[in-house]
PDB file of N, CA and C in Angstrom:
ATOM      1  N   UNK A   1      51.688 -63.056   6.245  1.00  0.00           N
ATOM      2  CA  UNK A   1      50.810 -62.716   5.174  1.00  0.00           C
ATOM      3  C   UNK A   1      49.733 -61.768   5.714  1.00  0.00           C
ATOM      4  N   UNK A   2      49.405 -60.673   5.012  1.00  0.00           N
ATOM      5  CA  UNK A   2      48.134 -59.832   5.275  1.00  0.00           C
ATOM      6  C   UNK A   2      47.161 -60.210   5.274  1.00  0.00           C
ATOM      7  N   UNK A   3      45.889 -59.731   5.670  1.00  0.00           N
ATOM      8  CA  UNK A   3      44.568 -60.395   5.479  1.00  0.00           C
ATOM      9  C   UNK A   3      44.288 -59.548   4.498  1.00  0.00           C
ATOM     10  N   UNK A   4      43.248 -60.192   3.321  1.00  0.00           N
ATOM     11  CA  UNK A   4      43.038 -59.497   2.444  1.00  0.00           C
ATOM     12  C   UNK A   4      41.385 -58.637   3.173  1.00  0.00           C
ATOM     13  N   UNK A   5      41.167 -57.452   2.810  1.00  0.00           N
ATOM     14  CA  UNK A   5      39.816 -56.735   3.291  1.00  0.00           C
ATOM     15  C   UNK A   5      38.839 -57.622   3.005  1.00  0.00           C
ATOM     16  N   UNK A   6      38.061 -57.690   3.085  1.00  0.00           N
ATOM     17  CA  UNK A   6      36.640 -58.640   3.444  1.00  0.00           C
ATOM     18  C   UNK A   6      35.740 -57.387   2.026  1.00  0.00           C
ATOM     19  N   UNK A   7      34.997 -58.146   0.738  1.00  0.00           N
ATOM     20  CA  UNK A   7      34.068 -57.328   0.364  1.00  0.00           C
ATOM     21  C   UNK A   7      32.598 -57.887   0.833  1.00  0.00           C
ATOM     22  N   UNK A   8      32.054 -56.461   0.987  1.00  0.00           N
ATOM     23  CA  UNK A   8      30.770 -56.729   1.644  1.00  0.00           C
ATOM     24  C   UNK A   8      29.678 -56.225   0.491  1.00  0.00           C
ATOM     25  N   UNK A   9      28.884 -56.966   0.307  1.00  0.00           N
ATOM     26  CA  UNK A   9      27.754 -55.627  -0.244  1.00  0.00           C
ATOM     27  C   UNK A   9      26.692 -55.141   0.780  1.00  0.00           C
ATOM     28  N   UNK A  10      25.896 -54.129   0.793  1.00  0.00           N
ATOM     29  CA  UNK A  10      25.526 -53.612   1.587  1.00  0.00           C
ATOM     30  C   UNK A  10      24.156 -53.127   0.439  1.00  0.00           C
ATOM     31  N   UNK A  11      23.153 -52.754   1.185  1.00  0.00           N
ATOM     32  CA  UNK A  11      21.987 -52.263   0.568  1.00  0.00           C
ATOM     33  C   UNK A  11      21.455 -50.945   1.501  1.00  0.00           C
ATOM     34  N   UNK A  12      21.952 -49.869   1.002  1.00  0.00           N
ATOM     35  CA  UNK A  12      20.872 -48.947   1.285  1.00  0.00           C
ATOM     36  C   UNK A  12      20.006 -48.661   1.128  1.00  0.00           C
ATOM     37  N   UNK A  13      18.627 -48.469   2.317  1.00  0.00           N
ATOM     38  CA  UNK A  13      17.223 -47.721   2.099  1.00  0.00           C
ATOM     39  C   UNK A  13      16.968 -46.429   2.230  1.00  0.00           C
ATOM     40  N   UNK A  14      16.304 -45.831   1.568  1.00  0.00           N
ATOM     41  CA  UNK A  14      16.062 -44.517   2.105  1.00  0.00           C
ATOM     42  C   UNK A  14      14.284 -43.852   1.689  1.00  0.00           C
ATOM     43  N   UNK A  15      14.139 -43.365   2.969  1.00  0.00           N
ATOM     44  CA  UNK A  15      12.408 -43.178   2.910  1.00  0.00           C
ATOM     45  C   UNK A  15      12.316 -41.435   1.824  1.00  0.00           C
ATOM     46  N   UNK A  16      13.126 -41.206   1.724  1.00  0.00           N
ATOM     47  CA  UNK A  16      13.203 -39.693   0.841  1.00  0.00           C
ATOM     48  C   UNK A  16      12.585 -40.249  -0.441  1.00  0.00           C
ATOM     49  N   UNK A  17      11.492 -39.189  -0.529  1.00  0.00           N
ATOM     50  CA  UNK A  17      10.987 -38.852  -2.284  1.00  0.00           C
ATOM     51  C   UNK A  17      11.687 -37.998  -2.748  1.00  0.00           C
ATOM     52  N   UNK A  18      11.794 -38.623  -4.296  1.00  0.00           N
ATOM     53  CA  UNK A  18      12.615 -37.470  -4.752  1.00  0.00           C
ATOM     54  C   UNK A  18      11.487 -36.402  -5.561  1.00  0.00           C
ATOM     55  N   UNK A  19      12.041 -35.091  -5.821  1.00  0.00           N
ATOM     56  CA  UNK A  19      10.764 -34.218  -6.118  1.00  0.00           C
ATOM     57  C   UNK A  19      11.339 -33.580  -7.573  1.00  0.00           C
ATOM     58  N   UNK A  20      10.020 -33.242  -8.062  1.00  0.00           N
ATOM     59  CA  UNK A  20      10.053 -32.573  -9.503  1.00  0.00           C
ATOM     60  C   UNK A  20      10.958 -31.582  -9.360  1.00  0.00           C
ATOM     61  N   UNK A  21      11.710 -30.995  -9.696  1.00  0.00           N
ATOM     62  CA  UNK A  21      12.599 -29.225  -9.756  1.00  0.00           C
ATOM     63  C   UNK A  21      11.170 -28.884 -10.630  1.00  0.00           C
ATOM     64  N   UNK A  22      11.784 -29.168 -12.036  1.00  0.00           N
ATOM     65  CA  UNK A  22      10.912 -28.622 -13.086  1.00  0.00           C
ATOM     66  C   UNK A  22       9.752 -28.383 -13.137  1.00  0.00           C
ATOM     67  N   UNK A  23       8.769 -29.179 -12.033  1.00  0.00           N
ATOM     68  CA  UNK A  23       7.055 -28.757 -11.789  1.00  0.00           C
ATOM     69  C   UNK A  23       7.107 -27.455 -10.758  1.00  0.00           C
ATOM     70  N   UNK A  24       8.237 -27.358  -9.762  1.00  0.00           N
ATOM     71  CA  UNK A  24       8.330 -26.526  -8.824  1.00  0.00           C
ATOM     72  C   UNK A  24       8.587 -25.170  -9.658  1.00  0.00           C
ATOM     73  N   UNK A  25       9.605 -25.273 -10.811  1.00  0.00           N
ATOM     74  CA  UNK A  25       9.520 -23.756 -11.371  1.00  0.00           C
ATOM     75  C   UNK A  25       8.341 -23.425 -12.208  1.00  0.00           C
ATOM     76  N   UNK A  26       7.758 -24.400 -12.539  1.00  0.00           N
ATOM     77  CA  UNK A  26       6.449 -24.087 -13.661  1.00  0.00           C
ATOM     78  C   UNK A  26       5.531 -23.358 -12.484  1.00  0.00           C
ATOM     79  N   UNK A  27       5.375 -23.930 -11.291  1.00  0.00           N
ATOM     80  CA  UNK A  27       4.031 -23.307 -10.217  1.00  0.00           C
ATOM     81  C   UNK A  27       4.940 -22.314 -10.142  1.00  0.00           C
ATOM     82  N   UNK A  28       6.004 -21.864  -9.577  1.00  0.00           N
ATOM     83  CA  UNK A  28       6.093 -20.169  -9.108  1.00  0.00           C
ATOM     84  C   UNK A  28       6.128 -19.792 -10.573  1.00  0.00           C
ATOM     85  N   UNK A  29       6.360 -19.690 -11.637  1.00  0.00           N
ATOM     86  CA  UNK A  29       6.683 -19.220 -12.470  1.00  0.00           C
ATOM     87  C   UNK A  29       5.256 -18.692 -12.994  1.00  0.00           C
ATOM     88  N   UNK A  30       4.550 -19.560 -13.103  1.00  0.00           N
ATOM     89  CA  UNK A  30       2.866 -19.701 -13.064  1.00  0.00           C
ATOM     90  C   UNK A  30       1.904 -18.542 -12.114  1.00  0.00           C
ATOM     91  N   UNK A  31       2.612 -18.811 -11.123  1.00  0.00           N
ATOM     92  CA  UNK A  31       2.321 -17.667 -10.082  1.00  0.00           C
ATOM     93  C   UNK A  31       2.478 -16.116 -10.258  1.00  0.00           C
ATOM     94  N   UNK A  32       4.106 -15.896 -10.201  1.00  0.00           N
ATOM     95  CA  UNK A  32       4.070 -14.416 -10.848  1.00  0.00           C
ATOM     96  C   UNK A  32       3.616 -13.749 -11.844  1.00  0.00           C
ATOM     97  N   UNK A  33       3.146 -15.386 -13.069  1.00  0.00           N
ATOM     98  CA  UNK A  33       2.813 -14.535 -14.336  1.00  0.00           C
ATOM     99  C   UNK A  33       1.664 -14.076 -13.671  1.00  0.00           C
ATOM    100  N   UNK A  34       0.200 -15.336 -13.102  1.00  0.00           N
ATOM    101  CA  UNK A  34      -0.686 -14.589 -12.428  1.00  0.00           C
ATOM    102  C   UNK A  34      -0.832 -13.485 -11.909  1.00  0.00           C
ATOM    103  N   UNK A  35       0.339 -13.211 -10.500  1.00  0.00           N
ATOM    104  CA  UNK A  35       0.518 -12.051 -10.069  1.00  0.00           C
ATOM    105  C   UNK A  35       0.700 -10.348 -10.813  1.00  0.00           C
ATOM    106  N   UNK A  36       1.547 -10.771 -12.072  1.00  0.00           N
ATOM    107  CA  UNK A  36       1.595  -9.724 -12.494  1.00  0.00           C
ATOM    108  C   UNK A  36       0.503  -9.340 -13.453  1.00  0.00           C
ATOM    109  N   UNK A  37       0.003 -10.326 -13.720  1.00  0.00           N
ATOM    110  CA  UNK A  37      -1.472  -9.818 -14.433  1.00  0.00           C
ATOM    111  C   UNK A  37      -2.385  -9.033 -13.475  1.00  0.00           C
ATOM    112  N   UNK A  38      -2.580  -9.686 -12.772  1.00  0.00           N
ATOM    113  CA  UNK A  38      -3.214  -8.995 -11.683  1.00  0.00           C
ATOM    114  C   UNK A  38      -3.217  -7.395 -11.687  1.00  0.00           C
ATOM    115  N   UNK A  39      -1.702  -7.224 -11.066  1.00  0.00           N
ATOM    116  CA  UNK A  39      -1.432  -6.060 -10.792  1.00  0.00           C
ATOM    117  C   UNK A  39      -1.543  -4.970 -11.715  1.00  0.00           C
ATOM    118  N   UNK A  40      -0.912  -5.546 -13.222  1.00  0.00           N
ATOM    119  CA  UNK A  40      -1.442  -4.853 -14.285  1.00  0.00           C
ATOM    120  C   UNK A  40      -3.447  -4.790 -14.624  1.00  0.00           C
ATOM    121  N   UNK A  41      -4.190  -5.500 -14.031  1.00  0.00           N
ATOM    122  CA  UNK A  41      -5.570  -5.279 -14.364  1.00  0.00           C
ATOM    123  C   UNK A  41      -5.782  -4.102 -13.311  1.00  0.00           C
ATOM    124  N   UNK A  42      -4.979  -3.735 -11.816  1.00  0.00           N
ATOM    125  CA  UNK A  42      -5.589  -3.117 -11.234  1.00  0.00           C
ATOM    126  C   UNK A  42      -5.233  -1.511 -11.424  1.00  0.00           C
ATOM    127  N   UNK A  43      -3.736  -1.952 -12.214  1.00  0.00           N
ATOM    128  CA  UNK A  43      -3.169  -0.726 -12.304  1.00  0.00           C
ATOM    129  C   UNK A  43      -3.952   0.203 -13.753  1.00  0.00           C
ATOM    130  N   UNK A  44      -4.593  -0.519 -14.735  1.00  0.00           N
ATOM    131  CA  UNK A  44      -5.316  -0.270 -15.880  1.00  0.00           C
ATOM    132  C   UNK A  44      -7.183   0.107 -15.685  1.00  0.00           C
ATOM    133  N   UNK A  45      -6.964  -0.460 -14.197  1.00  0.00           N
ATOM    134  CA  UNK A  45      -8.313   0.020 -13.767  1.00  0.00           C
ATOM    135  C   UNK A  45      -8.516   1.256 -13.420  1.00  0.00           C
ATOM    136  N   UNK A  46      -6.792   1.988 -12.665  1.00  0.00           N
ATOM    137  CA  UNK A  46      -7.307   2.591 -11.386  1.00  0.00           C
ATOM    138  C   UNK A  46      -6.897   4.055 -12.495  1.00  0.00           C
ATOM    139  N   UNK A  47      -6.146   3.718 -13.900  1.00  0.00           N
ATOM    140  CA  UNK A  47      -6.124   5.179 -14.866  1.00  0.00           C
ATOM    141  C   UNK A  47      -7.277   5.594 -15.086  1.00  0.00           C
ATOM    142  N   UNK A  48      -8.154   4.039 -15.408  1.00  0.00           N
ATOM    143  CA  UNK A  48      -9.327   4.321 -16.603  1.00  0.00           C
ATOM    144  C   UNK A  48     -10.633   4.803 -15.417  1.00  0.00           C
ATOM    145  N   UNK A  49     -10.364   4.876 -14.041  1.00  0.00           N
ATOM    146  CA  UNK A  49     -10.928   5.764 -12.730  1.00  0.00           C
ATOM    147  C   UNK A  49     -10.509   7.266 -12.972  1.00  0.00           C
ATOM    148  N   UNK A  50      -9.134   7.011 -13.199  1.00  0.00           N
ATOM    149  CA  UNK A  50      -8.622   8.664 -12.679  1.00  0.00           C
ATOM    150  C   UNK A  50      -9.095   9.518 -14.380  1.00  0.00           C
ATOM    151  N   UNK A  51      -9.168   8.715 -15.468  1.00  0.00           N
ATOM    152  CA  UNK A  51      -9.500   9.742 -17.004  1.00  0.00           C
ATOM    153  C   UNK A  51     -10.902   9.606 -16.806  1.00  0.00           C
ATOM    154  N   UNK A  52     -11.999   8.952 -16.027  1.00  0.00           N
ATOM    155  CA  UNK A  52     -13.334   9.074 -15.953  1.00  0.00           C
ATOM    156  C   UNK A  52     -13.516  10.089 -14.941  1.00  0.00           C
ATOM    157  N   UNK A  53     -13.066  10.522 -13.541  1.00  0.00           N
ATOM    158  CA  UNK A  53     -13.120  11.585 -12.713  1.00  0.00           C
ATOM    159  C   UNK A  53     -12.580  12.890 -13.907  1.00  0.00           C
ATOM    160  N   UNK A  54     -11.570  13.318 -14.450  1.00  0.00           N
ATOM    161  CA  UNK A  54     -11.216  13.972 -15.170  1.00  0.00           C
ATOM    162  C   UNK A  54     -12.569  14.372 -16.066  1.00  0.00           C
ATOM    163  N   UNK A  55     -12.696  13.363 -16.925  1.00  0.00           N
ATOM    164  CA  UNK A  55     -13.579  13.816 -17.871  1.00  0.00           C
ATOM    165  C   UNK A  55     -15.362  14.337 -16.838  1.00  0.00           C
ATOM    166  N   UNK A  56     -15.612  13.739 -15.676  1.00  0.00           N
ATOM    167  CA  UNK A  56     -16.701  14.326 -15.001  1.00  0.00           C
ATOM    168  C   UNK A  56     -16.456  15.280 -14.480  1.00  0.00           C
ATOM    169  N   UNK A  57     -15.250  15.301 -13.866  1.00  0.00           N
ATOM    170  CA  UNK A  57     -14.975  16.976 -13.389  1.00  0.00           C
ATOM    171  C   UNK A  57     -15.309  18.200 -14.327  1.00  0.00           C
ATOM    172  N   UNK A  58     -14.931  18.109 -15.698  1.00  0.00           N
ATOM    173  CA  UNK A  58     -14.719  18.811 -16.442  1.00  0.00           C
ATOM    174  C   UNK A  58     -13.038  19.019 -16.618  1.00  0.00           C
ATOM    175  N   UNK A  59     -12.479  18.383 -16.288  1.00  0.00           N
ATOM    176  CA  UNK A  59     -10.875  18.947 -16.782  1.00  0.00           C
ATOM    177  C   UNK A  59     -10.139  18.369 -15.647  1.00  0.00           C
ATOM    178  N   UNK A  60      -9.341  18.523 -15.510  1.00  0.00           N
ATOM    179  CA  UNK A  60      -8.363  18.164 -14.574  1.00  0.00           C
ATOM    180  C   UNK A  60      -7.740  19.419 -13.086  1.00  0.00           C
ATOM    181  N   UNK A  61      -8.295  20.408 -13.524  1.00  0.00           N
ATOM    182  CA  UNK A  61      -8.305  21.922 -12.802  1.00  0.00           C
ATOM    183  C   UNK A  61      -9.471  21.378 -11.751  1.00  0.00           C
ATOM    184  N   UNK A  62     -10.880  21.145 -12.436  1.00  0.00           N
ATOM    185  CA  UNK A  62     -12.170  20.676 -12.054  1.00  0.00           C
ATOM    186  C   UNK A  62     -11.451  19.369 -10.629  1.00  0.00           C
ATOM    187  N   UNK A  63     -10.870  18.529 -11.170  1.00  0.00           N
ATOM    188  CA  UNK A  63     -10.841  17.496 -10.507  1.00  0.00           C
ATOM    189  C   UNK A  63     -10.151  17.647  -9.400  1.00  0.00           C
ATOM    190  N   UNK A  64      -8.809  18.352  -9.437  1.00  0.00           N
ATOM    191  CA  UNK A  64      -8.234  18.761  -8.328  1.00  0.00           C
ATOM    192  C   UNK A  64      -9.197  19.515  -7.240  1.00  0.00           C
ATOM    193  N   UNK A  65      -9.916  20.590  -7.773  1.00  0.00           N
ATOM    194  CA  UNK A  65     -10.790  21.684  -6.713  1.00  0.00           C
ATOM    195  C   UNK A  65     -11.301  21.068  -6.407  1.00  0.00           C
ATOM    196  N   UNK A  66     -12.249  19.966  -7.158  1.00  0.00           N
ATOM    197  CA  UNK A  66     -13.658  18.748  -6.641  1.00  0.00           C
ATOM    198  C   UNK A  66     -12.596  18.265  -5.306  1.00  0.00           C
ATOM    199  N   UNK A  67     -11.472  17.475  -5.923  1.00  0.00           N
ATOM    200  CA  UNK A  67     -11.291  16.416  -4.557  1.00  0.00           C
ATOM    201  C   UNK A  67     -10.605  17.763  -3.735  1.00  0.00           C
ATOM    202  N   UNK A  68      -9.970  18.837  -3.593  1.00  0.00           N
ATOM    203  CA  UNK A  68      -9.692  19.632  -2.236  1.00  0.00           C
ATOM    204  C   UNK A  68     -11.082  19.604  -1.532  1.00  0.00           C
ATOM    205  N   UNK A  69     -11.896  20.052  -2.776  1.00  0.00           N
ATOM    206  CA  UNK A  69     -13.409  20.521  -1.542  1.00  0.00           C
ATOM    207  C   UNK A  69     -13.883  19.094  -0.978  1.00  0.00           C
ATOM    208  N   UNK A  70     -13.817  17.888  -1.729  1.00  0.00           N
ATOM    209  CA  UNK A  70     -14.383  16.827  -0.868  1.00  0.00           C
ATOM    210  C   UNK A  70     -13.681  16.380   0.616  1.00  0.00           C
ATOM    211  N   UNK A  71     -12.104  16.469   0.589  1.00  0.00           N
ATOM    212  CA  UNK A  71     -11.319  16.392   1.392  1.00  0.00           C
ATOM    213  C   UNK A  71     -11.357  17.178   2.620  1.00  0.00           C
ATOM    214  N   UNK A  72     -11.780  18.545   2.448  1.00  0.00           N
ATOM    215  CA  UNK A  72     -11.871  19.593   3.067  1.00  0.00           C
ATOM    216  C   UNK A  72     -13.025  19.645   3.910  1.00  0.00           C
ATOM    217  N   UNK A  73     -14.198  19.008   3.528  1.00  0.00           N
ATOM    218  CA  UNK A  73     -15.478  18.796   3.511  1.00  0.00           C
ATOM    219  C   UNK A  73     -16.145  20.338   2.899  1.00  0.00           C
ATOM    220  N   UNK A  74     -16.029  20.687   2.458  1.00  0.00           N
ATOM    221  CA  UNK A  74     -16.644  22.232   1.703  1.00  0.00           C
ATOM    222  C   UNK A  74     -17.921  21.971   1.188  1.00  0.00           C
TER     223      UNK A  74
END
């Protein structure tokens, strides 16, 4: 006659947390929106610089000669 297998129960522990997915995509997701705001405030800054030099130059002809001669030191 065979031996029949022996059932055992057994209890596994394990020290692992398990982690949010879904909070992890909200923070990067959260992030780039930040990021791209950002980049769009600096990029909306740096026109409303370049149409204020324009308009002090007098024109855009003005603005080019202004910044050669500043560059140049003239």
């Amino acid at each position: 006659m065979e031996k029949a297998p022996m059932m055992v129960k057994t209890k596994t522990r394990s020290n692992v947390v398990a982690s949010d997915v879904i909070g992890t995509g909200i923070i990067r997701g959260a992030a780039v929106g930040f990021g791209a705001m950002a980049a769009g405030l600096v990029g909306a800054w740096s026109v409303s610089c370049l149409v204020a030099g324009i308009i002090a130059a007098g024109g855009p002809l003005g603005l080019v000669t202004s910044w050669l001669g500043a560059v140049a030191g003239i």
